[in-house]
Protein backbone atom coordinates (compact mmCIF):
# COMPACT_ATOMS: atom_id res chain seq x y z
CA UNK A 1 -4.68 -28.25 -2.79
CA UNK A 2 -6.79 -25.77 -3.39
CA UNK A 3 -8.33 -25.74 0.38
CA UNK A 4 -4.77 -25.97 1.78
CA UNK A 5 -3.86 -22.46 -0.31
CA UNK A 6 -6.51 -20.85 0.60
CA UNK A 7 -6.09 -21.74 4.20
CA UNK A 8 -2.13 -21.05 3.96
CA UNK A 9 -2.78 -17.49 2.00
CA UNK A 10 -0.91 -14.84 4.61
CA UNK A 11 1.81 -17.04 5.82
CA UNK A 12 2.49 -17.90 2.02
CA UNK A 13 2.15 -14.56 1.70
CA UNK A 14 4.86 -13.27 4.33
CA UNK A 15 7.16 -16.13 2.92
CA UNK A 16 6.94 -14.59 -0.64
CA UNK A 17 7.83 -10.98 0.54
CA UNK A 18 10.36 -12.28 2.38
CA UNK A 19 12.40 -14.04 -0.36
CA UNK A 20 11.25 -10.35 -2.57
CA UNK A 21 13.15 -8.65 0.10
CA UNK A 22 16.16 -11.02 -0.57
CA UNK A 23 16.25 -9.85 -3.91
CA UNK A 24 18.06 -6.16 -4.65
CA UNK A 25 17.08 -5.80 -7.85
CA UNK A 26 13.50 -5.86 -6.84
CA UNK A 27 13.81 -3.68 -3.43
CA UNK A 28 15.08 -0.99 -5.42
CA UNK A 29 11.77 -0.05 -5.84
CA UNK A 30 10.54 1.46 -3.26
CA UNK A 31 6.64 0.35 -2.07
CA UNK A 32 5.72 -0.54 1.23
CA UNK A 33 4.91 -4.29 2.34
CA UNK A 34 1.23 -3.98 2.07
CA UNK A 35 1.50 -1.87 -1.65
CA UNK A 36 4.47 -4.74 -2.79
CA UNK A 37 2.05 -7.89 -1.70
CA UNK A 38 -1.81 -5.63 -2.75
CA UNK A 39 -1.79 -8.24 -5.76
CA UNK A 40 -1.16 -11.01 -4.12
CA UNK A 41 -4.42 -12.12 -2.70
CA UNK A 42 -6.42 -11.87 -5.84
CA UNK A 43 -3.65 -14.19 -7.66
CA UNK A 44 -4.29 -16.64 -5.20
CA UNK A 45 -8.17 -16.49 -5.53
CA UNK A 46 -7.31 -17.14 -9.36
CA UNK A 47 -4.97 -20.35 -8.78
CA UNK A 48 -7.94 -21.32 -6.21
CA UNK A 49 -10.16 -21.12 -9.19
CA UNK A 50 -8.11 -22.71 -11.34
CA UNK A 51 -7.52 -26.19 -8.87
CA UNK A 52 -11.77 -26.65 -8.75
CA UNK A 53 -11.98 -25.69 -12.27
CA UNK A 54 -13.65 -28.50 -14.24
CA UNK A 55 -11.25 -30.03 -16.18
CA UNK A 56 -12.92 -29.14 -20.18
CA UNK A 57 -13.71 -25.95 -18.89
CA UNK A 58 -11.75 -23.04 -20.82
CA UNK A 59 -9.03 -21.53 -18.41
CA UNK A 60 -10.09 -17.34 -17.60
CA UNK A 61 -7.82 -14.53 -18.27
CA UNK A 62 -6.23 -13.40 -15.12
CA UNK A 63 -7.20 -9.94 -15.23
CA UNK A 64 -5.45 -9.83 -12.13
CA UNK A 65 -2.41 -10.45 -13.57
CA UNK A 66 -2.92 -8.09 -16.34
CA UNK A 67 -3.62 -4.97 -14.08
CA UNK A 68 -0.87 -5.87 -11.75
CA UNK A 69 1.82 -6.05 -14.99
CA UNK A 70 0.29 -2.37 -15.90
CA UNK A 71 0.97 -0.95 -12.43
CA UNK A 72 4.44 -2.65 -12.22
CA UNK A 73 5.32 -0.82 -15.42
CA UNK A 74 3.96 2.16 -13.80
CA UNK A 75 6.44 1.70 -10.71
CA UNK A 76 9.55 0.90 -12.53
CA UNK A 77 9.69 -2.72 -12.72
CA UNK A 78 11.44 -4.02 -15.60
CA UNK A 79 10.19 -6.96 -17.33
CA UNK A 80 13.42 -8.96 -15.53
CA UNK A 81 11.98 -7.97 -12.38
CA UNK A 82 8.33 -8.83 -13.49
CA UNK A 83 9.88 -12.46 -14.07
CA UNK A 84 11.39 -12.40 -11.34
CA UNK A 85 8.49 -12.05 -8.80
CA UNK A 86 6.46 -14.53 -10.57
CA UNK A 87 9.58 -16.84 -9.71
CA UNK A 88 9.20 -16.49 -6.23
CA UNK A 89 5.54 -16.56 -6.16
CA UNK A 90 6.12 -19.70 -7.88
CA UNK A 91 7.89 -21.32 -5.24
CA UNK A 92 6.25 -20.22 -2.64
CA UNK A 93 3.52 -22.01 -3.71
CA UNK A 94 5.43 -25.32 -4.63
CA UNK A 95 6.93 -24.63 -0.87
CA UNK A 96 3.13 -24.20 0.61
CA UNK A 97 2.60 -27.68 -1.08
CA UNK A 98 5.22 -29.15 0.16
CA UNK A 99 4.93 -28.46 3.81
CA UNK A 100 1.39 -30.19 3.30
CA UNK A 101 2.20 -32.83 1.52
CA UNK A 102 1.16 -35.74 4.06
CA UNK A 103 -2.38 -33.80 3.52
CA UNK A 104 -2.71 -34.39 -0.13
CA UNK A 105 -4.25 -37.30 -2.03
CA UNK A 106 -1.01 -38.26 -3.71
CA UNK A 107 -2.62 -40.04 -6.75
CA UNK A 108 -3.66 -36.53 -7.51
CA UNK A 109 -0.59 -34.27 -6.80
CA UNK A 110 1.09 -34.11 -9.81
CA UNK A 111 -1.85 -33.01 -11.54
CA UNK A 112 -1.75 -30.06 -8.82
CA UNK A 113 1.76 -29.59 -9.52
CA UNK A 114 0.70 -29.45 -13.42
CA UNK A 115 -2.33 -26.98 -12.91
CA UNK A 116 -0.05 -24.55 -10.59
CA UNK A 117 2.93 -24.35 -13.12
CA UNK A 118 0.68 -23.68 -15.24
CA UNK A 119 -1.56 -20.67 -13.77
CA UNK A 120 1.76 -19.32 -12.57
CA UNK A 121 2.76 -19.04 -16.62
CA UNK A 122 -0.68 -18.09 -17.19
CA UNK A 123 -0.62 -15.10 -14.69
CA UNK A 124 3.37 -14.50 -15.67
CA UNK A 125 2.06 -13.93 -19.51
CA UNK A 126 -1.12 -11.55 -18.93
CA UNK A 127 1.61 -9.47 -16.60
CA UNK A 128 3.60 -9.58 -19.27
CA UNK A 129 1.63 -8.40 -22.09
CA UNK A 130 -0.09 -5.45 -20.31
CA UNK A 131 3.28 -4.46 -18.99
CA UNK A 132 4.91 -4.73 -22.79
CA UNK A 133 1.27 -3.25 -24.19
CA UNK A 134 1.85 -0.14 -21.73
CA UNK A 135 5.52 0.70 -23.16
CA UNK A 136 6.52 3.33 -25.38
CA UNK A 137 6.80 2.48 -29.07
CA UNK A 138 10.28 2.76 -30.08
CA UNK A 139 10.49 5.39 -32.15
């Protein structure tokens, strides 16, 4: 799986900003294509990581994730719209899989499906708690 995303990355990509651009809620922010999908790469190296990662190995931090919840608090995002685009980014990926499944060992595909739910909650809760650490205390 890992091979097929990181062969699939831009038209994965494209598909994802796509379905954003579906969404009102999140094109009320204005950013360009190329500033809305910057982030998107470096997630997918992670999940990359993730699918060869060793199985008793300790899962990383996305600091990915992390920065890109900071600078979404920065633009406006609400933590709605945070969810939101992880969402989508979710099932693009389960969509990328799909549309290669007759390429995948299927004794081992639900174990994909296991490890990608569970970077995309990974990645969802590092955005998450940089864009929560980065708010105002209520006063």
């Amino acid at each position: 799986m890992a091979a097929i995303l990181g062969r699939e990355l831009q038209p994965t990509i494209k598909e994802w900003l796509r379905r954003v651009n579906l969404v009102p809620e999140l094109i009320q922010i204005p950013l360009s294509d190329k500033d809305r999908t910057r982030h998107l790469p470096a997630l997918f190296r992670d999940l990359i990581f993730r699918l060869r990662l060793a199985k008793d190995i300790d899962i990383p931090i996305s600091v990915t994730a992390a920065a890109h919840g900071q600078r979404q608090r920065e633009q406006g995002y609400s933590a709605a719209m945070r969810v939101e685009e992880s969402r989508i980014f979710q099932v693009g990926r389960f969509r990328t899989l799909h549309l290669h499944l007759g390429e995948r060992d299927q004794r081992r595909l639900l174990l994909d499906v296991i490890v990608i739910a569970d970077e995309a909650d990974t990645q969802l809760r590092e955005a998450v708690r940089s864009f929560i650490a980065r708010m105002p205390s209520p006063q």
